[in-house]
PDB file of N, CA and C in Angstrom:
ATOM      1  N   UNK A   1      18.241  -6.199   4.262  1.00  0.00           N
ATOM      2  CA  UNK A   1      18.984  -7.358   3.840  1.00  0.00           C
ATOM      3  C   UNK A   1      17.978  -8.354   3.280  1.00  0.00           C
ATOM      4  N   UNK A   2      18.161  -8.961   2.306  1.00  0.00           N
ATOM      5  CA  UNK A   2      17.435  -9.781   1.531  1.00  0.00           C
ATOM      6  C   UNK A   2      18.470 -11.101   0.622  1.00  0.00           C
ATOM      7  N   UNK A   3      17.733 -12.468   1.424  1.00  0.00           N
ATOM      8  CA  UNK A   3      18.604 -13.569   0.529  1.00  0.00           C
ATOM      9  C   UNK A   3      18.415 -13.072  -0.918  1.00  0.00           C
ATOM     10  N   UNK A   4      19.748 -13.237  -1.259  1.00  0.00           N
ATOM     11  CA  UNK A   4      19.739 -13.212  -3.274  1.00  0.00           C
ATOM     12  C   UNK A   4      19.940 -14.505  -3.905  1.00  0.00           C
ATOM     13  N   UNK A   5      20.767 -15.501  -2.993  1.00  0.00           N
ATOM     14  CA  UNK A   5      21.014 -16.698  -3.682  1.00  0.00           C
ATOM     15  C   UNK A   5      20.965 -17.664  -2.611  1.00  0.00           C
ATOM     16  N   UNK A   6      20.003 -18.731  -2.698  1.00  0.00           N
ATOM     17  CA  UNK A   6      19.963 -19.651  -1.805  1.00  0.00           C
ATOM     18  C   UNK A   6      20.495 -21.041  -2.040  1.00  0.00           C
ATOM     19  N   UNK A   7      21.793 -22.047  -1.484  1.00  0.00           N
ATOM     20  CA  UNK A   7      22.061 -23.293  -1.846  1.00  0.00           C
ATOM     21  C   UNK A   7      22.348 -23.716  -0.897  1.00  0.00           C
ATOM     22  N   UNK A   8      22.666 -25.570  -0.877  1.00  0.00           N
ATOM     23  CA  UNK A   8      22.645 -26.277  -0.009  1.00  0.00           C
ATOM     24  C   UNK A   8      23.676 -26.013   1.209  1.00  0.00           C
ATOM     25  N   UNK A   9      24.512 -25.646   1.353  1.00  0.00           N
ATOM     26  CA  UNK A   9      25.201 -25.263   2.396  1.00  0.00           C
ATOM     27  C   UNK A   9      25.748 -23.962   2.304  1.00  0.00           C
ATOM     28  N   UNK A  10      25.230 -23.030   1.689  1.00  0.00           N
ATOM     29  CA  UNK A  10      25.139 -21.335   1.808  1.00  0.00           C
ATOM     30  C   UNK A  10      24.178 -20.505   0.930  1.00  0.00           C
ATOM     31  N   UNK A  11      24.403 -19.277   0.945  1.00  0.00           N
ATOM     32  CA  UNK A  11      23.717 -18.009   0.768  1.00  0.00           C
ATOM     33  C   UNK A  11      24.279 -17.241   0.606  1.00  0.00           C
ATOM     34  N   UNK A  12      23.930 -16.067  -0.069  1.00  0.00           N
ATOM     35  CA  UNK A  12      23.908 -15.115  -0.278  1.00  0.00           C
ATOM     36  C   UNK A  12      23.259 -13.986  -0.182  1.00  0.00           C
ATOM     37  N   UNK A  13      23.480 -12.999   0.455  1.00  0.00           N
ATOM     38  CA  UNK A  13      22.717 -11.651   0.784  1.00  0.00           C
ATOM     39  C   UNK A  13      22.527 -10.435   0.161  1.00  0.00           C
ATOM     40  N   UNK A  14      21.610  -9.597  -0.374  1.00  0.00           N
ATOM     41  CA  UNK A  14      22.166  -8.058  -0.776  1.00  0.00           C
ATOM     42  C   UNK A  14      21.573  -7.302   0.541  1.00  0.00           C
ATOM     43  N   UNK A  15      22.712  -6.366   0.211  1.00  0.00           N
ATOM     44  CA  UNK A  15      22.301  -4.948   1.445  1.00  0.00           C
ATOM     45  C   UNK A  15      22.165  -3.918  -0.030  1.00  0.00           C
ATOM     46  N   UNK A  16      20.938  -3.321   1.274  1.00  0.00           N
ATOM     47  CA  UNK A  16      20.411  -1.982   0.654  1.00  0.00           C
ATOM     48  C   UNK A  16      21.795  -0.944   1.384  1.00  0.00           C
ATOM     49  N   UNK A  17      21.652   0.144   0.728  1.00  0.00           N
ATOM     50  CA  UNK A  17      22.829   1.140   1.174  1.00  0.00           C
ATOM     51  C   UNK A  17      22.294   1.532   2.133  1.00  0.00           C
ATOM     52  N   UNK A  18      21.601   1.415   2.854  1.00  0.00           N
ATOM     53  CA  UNK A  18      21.428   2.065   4.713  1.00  0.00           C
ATOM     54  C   UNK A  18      22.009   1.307   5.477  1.00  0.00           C
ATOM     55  N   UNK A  19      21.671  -0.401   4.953  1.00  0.00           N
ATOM     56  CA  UNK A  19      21.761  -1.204   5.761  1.00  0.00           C
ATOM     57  C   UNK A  19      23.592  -1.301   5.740  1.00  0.00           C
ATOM     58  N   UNK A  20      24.306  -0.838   4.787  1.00  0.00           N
ATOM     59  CA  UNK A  20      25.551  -0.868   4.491  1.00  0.00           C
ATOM     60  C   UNK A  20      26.284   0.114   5.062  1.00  0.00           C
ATOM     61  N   UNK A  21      25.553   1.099   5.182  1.00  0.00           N
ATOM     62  CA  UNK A  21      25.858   2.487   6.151  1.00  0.00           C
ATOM     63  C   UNK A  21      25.837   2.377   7.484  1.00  0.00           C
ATOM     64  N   UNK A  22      24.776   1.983   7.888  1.00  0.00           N
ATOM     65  CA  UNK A  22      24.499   1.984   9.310  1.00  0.00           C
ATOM     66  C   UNK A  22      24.967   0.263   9.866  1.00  0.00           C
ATOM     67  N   UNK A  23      25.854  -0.727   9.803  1.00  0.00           N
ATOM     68  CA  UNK A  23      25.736  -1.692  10.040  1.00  0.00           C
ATOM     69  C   UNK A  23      27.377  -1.835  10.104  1.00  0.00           C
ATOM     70  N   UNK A  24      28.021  -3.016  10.306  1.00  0.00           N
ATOM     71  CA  UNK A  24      29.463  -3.299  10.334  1.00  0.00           C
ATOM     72  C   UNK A  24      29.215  -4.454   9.453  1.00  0.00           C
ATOM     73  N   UNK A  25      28.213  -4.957   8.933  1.00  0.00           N
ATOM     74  CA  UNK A  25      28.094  -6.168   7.675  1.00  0.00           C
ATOM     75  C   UNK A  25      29.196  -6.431   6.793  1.00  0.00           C
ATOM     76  N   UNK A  26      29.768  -5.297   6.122  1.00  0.00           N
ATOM     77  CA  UNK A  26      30.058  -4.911   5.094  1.00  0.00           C
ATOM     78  C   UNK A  26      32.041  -5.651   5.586  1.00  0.00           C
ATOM     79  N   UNK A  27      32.098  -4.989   6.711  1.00  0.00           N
ATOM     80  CA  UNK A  27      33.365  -5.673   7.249  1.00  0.00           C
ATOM     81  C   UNK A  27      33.761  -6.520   8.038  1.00  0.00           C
ATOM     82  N   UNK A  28      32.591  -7.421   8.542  1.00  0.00           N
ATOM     83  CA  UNK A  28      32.682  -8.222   9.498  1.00  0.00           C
ATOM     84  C   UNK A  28      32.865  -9.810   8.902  1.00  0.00           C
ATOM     85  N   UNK A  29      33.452 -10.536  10.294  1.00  0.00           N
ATOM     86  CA  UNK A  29      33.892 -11.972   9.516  1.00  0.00           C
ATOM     87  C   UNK A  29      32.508 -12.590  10.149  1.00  0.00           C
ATOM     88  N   UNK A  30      31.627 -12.194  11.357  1.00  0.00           N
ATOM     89  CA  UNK A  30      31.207 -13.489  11.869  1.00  0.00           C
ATOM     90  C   UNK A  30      29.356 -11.945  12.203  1.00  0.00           C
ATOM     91  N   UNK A  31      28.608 -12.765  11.705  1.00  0.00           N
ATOM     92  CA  UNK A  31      27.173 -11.941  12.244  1.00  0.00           C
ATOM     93  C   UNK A  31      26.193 -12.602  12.611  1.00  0.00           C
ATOM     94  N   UNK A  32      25.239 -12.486  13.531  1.00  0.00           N
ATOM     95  CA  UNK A  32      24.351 -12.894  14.071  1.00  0.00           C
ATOM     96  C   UNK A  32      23.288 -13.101  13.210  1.00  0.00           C
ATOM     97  N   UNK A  33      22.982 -14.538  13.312  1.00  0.00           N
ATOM     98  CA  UNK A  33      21.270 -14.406  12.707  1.00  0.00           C
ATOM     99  C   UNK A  33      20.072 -14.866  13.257  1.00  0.00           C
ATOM    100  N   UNK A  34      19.403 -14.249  12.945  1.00  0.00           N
ATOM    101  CA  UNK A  34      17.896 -14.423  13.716  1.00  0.00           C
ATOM    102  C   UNK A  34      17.214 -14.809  12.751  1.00  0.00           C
ATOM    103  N   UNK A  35      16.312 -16.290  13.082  1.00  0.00           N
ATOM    104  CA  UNK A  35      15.205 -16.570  12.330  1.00  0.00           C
ATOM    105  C   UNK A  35      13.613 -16.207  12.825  1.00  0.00           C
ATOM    106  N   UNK A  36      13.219 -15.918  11.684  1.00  0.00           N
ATOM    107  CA  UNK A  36      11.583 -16.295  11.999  1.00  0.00           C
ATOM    108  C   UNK A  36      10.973 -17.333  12.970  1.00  0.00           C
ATOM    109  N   UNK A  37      10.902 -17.377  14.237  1.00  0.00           N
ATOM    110  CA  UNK A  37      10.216 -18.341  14.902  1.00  0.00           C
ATOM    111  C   UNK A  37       9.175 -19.159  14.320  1.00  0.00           C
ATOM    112  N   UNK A  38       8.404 -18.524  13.721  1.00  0.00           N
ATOM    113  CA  UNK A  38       7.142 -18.747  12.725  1.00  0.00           C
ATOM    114  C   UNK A  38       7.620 -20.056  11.875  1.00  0.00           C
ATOM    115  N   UNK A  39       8.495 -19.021  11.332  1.00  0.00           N
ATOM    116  CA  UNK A  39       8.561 -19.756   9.994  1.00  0.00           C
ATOM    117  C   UNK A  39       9.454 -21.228  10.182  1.00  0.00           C
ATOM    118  N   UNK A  40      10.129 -21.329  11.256  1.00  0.00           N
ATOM    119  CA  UNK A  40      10.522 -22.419  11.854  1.00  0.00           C
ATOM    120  C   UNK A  40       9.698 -23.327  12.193  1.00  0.00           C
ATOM    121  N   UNK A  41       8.862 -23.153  12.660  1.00  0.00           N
ATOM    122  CA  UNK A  41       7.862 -24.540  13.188  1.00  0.00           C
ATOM    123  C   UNK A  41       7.210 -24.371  11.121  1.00  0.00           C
ATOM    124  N   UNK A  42       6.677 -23.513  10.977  1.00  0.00           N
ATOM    125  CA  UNK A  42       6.079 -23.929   9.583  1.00  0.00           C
ATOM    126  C   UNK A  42       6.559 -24.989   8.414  1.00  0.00           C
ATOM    127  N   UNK A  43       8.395 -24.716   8.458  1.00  0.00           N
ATOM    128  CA  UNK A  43       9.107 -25.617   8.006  1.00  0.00           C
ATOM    129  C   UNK A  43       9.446 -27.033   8.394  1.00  0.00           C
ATOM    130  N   UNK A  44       8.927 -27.127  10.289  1.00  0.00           N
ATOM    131  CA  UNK A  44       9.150 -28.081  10.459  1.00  0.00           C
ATOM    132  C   UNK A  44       7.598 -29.202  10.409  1.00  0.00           C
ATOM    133  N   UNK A  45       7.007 -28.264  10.152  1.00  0.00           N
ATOM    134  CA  UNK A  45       5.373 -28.856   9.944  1.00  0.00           C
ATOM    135  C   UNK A  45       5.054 -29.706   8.716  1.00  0.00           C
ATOM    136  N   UNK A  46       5.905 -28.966   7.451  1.00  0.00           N
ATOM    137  CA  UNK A  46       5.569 -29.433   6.503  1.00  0.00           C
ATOM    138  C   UNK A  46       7.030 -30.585   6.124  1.00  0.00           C
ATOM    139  N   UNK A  47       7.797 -30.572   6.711  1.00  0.00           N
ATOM    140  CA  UNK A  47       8.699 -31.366   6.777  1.00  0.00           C
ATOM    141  C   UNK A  47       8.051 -33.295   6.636  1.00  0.00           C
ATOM    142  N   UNK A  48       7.274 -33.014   8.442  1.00  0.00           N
ATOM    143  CA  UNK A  48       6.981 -34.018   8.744  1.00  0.00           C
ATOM    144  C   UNK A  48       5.426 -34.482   7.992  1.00  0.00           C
ATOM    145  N   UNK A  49       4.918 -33.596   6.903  1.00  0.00           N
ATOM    146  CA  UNK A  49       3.805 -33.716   6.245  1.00  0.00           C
ATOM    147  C   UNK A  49       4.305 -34.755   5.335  1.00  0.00           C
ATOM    148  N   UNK A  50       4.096 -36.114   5.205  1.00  0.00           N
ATOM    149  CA  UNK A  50       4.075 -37.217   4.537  1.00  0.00           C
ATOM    150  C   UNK A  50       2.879 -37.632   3.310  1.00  0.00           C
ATOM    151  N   UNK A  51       2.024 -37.467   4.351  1.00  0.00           N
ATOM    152  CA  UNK A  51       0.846 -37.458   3.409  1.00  0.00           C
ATOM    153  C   UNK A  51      -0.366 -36.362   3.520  1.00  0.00           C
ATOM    154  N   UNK A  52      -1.199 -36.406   2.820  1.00  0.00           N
ATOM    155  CA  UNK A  52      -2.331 -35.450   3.006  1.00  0.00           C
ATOM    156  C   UNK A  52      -2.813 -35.295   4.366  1.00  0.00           C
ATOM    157  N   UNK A  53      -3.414 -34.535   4.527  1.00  0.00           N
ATOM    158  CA  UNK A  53      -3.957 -33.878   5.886  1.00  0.00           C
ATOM    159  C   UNK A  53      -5.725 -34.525   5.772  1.00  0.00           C
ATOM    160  N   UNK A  54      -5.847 -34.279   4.812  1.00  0.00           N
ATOM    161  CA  UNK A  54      -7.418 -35.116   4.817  1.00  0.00           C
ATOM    162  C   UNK A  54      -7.431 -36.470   4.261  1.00  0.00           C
ATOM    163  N   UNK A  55      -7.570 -37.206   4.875  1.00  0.00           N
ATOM    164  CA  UNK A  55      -8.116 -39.058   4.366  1.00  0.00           C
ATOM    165  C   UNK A  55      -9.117 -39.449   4.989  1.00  0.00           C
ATOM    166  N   UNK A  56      -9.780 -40.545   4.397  1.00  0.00           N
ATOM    167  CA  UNK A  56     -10.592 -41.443   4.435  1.00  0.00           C
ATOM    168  C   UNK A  56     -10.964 -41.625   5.865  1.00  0.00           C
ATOM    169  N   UNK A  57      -9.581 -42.233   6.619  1.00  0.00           N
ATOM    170  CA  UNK A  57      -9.485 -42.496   8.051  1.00  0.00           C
ATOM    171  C   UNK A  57      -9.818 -41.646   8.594  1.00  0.00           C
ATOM    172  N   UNK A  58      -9.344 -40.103   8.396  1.00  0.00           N
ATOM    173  CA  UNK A  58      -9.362 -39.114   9.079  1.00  0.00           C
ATOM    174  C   UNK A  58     -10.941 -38.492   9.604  1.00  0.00           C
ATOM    175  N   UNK A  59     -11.368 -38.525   8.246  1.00  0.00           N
ATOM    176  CA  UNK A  59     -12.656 -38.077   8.237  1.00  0.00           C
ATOM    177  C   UNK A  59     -13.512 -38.880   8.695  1.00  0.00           C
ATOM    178  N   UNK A  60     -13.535 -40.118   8.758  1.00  0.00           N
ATOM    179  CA  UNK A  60     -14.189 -41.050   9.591  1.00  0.00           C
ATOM    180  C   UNK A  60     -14.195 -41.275  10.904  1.00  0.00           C
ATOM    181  N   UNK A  61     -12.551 -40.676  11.364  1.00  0.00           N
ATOM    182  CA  UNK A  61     -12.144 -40.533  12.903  1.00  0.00           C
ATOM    183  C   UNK A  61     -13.268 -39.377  13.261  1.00  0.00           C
ATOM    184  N   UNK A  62     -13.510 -38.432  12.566  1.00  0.00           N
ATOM    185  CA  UNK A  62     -14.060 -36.989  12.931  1.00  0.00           C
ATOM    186  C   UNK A  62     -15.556 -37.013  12.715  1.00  0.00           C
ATOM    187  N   UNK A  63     -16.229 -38.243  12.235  1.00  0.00           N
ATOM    188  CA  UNK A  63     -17.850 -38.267  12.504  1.00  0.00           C
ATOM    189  C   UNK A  63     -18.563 -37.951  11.110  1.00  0.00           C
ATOM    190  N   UNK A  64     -17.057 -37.609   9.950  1.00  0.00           N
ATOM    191  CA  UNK A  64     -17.944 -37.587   8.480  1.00  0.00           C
ATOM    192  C   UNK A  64     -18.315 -38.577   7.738  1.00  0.00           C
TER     193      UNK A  64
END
C-alpha cells in the first residue's frame, strides 16, 4: 500500500494486487492505521523548528 494522493483532510491509497488478494481493504468501510513512530516525533520536531538550530546565542552558549 502506498499514499497516491495526499490533501488536507484525506488520501488516497494504491494496492498492489497481493495486497488486494490477501487483505479485506478492497471491501471494507473502516481499517486500521499504523504510523511510523519515527516519523511522528520527526514531524513533530520540525513543526516546532521556528528558527535555525545554529545561532549566534547558541554557539556562544556552547563555548564557540
Amino acid at each position: 500500500m502506498t499514499i497516491a494522493d495526499l490533501k488536507k483532510n484525506s488520501f488516497q491509497v494504491a494496492l498492489i494486487d497481493f495486497t488486494r488478494k490477501e487483505t479485506n481493504l478492497e471491501n471494507s468501510l473502516y481499517v486500521n492505521l499504523e504510523f511510523d513512530i519515527i516519523g511522528k516525533y520527526v514531524i513533530r520536531f520540525l513543526r516546532k523548528e521556528k528558527e535555525p538550530k545554529i545561532t549566534e546565542k547558541m554557539l556562544l552558549e556552547n563555548g564557540f
